[in-house]
PDB file of N, CA and C in Angstrom:
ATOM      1  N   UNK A   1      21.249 -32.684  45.834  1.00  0.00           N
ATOM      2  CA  UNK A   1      21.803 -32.486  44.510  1.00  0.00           C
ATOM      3  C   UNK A   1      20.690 -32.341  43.473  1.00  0.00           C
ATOM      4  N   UNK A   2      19.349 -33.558  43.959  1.00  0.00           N
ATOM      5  CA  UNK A   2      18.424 -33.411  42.922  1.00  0.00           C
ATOM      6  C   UNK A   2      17.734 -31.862  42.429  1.00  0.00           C
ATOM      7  N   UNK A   3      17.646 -31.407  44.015  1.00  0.00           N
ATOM      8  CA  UNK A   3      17.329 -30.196  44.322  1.00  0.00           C
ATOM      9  C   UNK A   3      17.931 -29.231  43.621  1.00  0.00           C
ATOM     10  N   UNK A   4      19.261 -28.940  43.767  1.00  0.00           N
ATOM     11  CA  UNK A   4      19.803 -28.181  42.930  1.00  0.00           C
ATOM     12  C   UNK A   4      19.924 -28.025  41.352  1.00  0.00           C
ATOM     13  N   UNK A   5      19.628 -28.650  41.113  1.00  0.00           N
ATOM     14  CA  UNK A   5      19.724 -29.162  39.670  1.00  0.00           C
ATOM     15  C   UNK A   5      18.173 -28.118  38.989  1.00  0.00           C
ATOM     16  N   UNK A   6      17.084 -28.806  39.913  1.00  0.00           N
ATOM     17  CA  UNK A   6      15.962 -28.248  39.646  1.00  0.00           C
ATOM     18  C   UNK A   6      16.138 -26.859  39.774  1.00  0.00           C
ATOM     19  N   UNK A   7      16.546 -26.482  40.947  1.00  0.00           N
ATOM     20  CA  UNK A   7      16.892 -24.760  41.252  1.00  0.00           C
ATOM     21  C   UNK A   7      17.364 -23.667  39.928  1.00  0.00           C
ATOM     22  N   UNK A   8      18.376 -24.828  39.510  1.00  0.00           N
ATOM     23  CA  UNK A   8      19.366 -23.931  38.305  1.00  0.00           C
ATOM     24  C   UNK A   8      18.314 -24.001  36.680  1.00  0.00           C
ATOM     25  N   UNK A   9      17.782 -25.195  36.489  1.00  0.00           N
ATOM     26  CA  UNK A   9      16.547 -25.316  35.300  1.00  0.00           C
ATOM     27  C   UNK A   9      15.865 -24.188  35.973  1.00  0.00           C
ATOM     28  N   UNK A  10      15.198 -24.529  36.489  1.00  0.00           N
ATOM     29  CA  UNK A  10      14.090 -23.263  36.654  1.00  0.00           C
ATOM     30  C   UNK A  10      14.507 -21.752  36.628  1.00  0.00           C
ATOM     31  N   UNK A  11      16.263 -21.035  37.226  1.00  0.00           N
ATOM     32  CA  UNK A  11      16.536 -20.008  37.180  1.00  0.00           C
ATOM     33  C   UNK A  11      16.882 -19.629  36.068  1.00  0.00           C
ATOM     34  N   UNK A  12      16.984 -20.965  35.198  1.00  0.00           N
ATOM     35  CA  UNK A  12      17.542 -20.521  33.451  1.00  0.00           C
ATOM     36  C   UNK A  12      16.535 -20.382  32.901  1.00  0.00           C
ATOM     37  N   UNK A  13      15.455 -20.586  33.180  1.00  0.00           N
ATOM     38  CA  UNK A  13      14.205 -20.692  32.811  1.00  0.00           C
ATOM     39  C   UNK A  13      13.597 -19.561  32.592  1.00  0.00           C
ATOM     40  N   UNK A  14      13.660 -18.993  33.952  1.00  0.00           N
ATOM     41  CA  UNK A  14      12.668 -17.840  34.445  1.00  0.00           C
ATOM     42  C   UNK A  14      13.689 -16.372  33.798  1.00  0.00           C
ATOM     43  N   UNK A  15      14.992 -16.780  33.753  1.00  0.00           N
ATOM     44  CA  UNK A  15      15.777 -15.660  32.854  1.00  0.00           C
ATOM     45  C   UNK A  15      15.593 -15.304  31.416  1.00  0.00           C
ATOM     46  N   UNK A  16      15.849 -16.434  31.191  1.00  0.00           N
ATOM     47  CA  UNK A  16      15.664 -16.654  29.455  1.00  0.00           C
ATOM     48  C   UNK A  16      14.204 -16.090  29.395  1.00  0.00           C
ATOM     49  N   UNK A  17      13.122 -15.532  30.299  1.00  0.00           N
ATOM     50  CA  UNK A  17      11.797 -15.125  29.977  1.00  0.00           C
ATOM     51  C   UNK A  17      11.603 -13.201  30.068  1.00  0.00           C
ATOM     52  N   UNK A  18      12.772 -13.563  30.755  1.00  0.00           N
ATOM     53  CA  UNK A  18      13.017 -11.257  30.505  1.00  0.00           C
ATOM     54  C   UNK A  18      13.389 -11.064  29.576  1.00  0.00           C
ATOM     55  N   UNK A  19      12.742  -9.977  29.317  1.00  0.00           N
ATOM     56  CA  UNK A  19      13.669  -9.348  28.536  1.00  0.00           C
ATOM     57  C   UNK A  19      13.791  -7.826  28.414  1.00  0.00           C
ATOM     58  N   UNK A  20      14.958  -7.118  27.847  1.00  0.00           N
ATOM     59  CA  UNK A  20      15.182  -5.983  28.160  1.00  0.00           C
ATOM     60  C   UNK A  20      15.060  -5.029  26.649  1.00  0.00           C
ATOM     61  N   UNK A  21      14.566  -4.067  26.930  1.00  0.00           N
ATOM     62  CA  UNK A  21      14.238  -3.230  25.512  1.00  0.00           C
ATOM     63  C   UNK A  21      14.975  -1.888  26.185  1.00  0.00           C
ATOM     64  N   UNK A  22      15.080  -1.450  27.332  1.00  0.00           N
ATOM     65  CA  UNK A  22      15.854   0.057  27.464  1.00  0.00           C
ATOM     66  C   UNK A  22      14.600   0.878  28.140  1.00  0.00           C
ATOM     67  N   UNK A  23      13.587   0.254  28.660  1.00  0.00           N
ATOM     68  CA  UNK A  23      12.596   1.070  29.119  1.00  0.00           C
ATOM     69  C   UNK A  23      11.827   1.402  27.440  1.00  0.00           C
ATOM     70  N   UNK A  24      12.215   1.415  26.632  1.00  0.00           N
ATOM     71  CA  UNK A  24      11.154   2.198  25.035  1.00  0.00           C
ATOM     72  C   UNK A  24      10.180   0.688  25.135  1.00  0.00           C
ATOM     73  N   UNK A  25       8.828   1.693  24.576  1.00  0.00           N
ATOM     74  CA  UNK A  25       7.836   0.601  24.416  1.00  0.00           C
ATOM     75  C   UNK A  25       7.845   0.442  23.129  1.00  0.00           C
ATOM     76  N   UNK A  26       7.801  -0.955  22.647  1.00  0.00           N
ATOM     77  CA  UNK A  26       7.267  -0.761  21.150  1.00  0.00           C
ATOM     78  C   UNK A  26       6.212  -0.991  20.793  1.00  0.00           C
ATOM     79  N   UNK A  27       5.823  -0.806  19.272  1.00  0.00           N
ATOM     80  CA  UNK A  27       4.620  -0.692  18.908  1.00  0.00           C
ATOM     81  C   UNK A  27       4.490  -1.832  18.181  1.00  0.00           C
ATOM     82  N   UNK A  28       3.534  -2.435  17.250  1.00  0.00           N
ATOM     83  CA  UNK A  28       2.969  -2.853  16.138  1.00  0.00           C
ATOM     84  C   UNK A  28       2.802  -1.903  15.383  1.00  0.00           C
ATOM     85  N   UNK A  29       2.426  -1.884  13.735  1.00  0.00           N
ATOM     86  CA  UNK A  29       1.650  -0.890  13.192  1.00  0.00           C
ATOM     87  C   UNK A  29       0.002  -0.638  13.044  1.00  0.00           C
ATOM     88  N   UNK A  30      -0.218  -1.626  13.666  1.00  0.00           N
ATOM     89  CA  UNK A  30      -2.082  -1.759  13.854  1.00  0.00           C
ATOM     90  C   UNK A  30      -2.319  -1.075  14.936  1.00  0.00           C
ATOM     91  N   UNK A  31      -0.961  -0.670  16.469  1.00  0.00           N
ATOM     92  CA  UNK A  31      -1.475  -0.191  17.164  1.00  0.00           C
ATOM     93  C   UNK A  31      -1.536   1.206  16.966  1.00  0.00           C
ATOM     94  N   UNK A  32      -0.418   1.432  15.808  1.00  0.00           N
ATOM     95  CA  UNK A  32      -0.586   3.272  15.106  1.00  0.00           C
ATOM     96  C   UNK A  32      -1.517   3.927  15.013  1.00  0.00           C
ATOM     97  N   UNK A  33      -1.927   5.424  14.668  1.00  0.00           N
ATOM     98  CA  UNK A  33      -2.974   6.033  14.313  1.00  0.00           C
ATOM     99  C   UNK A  33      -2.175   6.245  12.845  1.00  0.00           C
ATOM    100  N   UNK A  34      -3.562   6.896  12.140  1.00  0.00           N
ATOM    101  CA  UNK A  34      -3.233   7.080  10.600  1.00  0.00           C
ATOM    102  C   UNK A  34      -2.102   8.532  10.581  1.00  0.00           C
ATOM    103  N   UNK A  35      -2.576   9.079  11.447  1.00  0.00           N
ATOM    104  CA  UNK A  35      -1.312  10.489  11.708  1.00  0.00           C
ATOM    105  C   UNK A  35      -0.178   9.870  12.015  1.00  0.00           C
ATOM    106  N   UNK A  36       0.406   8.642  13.140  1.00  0.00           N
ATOM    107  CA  UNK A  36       1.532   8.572  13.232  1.00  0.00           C
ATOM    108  C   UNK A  36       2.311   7.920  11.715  1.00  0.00           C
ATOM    109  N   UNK A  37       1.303   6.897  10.926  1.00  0.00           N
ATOM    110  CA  UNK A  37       1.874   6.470   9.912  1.00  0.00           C
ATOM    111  C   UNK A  37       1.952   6.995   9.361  1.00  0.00           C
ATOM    112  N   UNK A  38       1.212   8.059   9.092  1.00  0.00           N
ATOM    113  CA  UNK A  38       1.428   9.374   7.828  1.00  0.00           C
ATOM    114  C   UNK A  38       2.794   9.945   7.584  1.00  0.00           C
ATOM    115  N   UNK A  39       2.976  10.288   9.177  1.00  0.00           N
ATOM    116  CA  UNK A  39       4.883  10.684   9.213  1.00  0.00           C
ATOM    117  C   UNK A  39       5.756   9.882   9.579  1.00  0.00           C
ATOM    118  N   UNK A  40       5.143   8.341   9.950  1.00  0.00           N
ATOM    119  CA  UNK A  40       6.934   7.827   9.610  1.00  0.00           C
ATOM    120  C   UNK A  40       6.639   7.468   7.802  1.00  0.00           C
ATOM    121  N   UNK A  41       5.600   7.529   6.836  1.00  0.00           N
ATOM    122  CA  UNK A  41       5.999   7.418   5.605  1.00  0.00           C
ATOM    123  C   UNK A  41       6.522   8.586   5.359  1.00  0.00           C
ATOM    124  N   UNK A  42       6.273   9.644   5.670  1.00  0.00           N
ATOM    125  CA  UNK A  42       6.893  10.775   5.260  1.00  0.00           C
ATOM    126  C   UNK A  42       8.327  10.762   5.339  1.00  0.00           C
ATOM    127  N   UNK A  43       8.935   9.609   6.201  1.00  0.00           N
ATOM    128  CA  UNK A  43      10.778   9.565   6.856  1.00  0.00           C
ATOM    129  C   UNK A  43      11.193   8.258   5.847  1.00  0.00           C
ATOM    130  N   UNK A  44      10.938   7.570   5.262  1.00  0.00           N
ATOM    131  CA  UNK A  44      11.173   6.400   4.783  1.00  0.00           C
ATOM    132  C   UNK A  44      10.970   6.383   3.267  1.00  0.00           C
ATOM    133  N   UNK A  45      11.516   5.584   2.978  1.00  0.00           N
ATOM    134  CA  UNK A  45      11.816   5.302   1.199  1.00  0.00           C
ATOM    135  C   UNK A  45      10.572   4.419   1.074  1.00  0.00           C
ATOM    136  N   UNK A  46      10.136   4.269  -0.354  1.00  0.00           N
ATOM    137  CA  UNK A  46       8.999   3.650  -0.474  1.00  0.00           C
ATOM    138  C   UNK A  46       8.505   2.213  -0.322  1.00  0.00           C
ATOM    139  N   UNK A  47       9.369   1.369  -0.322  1.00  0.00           N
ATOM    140  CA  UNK A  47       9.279  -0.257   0.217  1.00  0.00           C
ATOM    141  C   UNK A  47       8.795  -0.179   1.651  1.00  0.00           C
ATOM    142  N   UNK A  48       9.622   0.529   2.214  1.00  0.00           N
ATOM    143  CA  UNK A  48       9.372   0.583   3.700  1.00  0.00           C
ATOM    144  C   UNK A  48       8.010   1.357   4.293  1.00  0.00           C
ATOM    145  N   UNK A  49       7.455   1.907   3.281  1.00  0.00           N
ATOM    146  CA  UNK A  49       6.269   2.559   3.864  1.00  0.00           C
ATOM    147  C   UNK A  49       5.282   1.857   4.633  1.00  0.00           C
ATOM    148  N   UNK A  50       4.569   2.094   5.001  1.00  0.00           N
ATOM    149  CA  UNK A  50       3.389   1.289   6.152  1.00  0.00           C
ATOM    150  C   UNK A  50       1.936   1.750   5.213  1.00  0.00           C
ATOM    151  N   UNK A  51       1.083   0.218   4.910  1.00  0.00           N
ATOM    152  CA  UNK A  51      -0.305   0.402   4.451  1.00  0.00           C
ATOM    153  C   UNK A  51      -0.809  -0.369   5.199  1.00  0.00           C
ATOM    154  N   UNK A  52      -2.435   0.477   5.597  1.00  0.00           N
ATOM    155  CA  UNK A  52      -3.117  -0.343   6.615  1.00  0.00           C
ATOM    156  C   UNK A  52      -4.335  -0.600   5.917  1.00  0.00           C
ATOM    157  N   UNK A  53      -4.938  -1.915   6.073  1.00  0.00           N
ATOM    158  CA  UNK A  53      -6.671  -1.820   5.624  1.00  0.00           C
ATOM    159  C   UNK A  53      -7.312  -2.472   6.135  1.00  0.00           C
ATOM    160  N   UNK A  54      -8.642  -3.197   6.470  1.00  0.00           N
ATOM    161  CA  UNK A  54      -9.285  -3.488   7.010  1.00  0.00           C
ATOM    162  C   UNK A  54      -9.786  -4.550   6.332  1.00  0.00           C
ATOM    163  N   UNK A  55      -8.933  -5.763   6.873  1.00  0.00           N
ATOM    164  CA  UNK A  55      -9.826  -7.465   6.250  1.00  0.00           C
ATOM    165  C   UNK A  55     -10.396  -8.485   6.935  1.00  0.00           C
ATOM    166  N   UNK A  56     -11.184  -8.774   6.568  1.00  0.00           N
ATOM    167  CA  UNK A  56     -12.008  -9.516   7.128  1.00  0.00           C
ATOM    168  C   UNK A  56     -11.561 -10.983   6.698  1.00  0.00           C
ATOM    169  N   UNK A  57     -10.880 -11.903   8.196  1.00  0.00           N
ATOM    170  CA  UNK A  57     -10.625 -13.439   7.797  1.00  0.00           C
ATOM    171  C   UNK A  57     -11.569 -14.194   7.696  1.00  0.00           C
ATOM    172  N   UNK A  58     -10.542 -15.352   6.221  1.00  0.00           N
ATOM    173  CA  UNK A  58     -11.295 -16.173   6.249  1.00  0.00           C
ATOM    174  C   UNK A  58     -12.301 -17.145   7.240  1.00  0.00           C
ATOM    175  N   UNK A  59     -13.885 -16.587   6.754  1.00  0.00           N
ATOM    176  CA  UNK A  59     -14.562 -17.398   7.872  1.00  0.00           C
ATOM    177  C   UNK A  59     -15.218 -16.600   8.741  1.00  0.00           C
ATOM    178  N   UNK A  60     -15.415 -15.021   8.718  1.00  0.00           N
ATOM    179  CA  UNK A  60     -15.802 -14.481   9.826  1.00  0.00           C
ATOM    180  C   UNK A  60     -16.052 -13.106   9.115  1.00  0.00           C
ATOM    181  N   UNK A  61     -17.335 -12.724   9.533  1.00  0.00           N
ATOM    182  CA  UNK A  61     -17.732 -10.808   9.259  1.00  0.00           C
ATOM    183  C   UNK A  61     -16.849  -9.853   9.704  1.00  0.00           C
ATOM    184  N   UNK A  62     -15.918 -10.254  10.552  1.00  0.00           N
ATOM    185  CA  UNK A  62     -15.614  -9.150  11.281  1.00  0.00           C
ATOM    186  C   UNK A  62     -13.922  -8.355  10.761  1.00  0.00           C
ATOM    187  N   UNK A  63     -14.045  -7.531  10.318  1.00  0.00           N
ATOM    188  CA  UNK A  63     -12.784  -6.796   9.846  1.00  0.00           C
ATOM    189  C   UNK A  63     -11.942  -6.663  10.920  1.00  0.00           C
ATOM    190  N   UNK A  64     -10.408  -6.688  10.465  1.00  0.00           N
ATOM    191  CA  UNK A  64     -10.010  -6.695  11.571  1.00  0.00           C
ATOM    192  C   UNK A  64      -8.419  -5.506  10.570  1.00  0.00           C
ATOM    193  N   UNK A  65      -7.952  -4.610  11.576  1.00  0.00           N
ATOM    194  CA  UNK A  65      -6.744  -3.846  10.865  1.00  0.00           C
ATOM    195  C   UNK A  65      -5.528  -4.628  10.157  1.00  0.00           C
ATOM    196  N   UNK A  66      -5.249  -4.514   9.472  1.00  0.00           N
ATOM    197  CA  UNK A  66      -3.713  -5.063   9.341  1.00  0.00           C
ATOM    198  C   UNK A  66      -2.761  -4.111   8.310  1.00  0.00           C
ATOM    199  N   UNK A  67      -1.606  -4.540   8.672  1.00  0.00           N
ATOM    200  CA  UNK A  67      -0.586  -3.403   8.147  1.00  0.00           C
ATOM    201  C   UNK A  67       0.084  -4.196   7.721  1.00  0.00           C
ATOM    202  N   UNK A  68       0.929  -3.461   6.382  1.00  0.00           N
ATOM    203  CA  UNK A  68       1.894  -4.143   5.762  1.00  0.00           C
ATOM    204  C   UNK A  68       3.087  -3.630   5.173  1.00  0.00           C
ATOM    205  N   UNK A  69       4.079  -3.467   5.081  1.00  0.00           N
ATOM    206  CA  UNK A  69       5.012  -2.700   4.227  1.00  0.00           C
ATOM    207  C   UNK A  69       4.825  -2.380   2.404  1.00  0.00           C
ATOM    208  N   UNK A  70       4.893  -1.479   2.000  1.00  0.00           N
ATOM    209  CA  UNK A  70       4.935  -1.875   0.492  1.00  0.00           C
ATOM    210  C   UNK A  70       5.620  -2.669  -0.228  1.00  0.00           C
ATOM    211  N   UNK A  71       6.670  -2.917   0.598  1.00  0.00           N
ATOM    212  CA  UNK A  71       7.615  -4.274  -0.231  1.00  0.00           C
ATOM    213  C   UNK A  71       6.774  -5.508   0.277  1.00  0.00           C
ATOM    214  N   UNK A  72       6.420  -6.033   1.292  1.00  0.00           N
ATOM    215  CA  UNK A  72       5.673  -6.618   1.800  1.00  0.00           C
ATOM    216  C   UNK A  72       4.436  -7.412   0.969  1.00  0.00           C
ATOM    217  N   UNK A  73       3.923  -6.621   0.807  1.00  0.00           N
ATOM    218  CA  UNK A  73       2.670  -6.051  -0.728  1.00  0.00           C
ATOM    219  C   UNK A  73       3.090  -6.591  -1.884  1.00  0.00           C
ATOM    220  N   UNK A  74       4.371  -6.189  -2.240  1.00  0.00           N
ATOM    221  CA  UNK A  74       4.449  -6.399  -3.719  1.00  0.00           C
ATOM    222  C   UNK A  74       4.773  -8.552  -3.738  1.00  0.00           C
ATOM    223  N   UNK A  75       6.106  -8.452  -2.118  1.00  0.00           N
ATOM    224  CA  UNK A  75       6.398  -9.832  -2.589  1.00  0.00           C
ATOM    225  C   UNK A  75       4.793 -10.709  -2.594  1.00  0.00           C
ATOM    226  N   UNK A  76       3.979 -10.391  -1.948  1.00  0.00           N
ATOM    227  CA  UNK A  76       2.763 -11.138  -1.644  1.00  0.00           C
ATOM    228  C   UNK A  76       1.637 -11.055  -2.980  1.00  0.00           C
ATOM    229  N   UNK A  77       1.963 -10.289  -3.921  1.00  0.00           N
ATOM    230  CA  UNK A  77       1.345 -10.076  -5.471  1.00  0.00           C
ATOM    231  C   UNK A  77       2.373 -10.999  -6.324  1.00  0.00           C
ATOM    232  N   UNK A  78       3.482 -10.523  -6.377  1.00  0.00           N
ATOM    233  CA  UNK A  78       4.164 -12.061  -7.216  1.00  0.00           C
ATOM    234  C   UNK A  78       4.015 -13.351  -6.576  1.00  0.00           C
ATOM    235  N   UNK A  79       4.060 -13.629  -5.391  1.00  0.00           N
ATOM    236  CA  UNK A  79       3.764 -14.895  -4.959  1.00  0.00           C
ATOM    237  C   UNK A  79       2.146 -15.347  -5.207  1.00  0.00           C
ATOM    238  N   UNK A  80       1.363 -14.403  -5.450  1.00  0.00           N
ATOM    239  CA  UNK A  80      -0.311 -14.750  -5.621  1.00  0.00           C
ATOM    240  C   UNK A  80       0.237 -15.079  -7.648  1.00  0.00           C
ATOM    241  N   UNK A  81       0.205 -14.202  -8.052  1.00  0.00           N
ATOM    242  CA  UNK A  81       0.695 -14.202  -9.535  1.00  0.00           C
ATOM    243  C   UNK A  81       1.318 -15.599  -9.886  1.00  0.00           C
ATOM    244  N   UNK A  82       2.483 -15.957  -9.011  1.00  0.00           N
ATOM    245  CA  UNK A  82       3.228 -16.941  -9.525  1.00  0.00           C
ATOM    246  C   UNK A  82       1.878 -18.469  -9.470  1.00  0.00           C
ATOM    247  N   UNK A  83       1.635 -18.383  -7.971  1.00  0.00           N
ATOM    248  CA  UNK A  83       0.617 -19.592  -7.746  1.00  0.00           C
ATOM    249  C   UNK A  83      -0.343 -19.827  -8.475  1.00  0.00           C
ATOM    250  N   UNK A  84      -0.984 -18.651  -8.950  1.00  0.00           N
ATOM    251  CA  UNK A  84      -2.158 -18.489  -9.986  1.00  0.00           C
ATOM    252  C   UNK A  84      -1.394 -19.242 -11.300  1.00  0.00           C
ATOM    253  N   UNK A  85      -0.304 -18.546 -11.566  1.00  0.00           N
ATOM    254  CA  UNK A  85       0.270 -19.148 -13.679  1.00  0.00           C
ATOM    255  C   UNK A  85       0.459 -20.988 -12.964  1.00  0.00           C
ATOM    256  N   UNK A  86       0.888 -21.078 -12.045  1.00  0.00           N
ATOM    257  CA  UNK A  86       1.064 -22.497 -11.506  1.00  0.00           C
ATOM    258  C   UNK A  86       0.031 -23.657 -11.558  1.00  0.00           C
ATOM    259  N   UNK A  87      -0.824 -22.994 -10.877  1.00  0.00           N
ATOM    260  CA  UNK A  87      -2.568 -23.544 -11.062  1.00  0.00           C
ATOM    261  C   UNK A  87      -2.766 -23.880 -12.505  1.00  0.00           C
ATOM    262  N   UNK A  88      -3.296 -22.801 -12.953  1.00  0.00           N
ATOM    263  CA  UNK A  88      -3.343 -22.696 -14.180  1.00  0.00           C
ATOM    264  C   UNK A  88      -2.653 -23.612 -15.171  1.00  0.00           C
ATOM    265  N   UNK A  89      -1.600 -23.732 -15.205  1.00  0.00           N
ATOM    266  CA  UNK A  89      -0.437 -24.658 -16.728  1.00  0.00           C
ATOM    267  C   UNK A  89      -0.852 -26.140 -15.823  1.00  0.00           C
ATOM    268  N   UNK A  90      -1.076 -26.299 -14.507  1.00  0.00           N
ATOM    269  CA  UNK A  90      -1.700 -27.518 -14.041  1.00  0.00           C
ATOM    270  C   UNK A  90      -2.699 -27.936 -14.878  1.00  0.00           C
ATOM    271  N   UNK A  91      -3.657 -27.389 -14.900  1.00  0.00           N
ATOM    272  CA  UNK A  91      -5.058 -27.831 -15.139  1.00  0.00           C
ATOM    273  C   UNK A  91      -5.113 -27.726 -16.598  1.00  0.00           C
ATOM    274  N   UNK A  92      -4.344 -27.079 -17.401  1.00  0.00           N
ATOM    275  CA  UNK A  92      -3.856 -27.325 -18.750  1.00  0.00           C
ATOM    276  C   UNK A  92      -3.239 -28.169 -19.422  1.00  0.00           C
ATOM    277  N   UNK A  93      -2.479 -28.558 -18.410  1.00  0.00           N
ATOM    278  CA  UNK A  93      -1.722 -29.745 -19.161  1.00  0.00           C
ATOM    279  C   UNK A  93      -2.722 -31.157 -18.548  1.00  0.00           C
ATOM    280  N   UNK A  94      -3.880 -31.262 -17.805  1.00  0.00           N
ATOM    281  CA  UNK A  94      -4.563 -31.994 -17.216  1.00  0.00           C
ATOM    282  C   UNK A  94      -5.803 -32.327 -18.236  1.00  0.00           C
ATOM    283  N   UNK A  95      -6.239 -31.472 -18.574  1.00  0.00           N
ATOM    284  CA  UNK A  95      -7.106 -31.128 -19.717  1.00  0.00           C
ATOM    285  C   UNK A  95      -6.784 -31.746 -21.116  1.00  0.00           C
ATOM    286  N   UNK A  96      -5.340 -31.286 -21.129  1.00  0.00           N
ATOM    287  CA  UNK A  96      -4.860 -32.115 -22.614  1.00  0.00           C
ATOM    288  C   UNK A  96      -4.756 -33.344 -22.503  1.00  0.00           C
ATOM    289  N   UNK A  97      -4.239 -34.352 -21.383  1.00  0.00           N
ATOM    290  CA  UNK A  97      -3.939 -35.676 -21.129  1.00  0.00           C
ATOM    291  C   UNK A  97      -4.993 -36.377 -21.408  1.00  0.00           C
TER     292      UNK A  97
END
């Protein structure tokens, strides 16, 4: 019984680890070339567009690709924006105390 028990964990196991896409491979957008992104922006509205650039993480020389959507972009400029006025009225009202 113990046996079985183990049999059925492990076959739920090893299932739950396939998975099925239809035979299509997918991509990332880092694994794109600048031609393929060129024309899926050419198919898409402008949030959805794909920008790629080359940054280098914190801590290390080495550039590395990354891609992002333009909506992507923008929420990640108000969220820098917001944290910055945040900082900021901190150390202001810290200053006055």
């Amino acid at each position: 019984m113990k046996n079985f028990f183990i049999f059925l964990t492990l076959s739920v196991f090893i299932s739950s680890c396939v998975t099925v896409n239809d035979g299509k491979k997918t991509y990332t957008a880092e694994e794109l070339s600048e031609e393929q992104i060129s024309k899926y922006n050419a198919k898409v509205e402008e949030d959805k567009r794909i920008v790629c650039r080359n940054e280098k993480p914190l801590g290390s020389n080495i550039a590395a690709r990354k891609c992002y959507t333009v909506a992507e972009l923008k929420k990640r400029e108000e969220n820098d924006k917001e944290n910055l006025r945040r900082d900021q009225s901190k150390r202001i009202g810290r200053d006055n105390g």
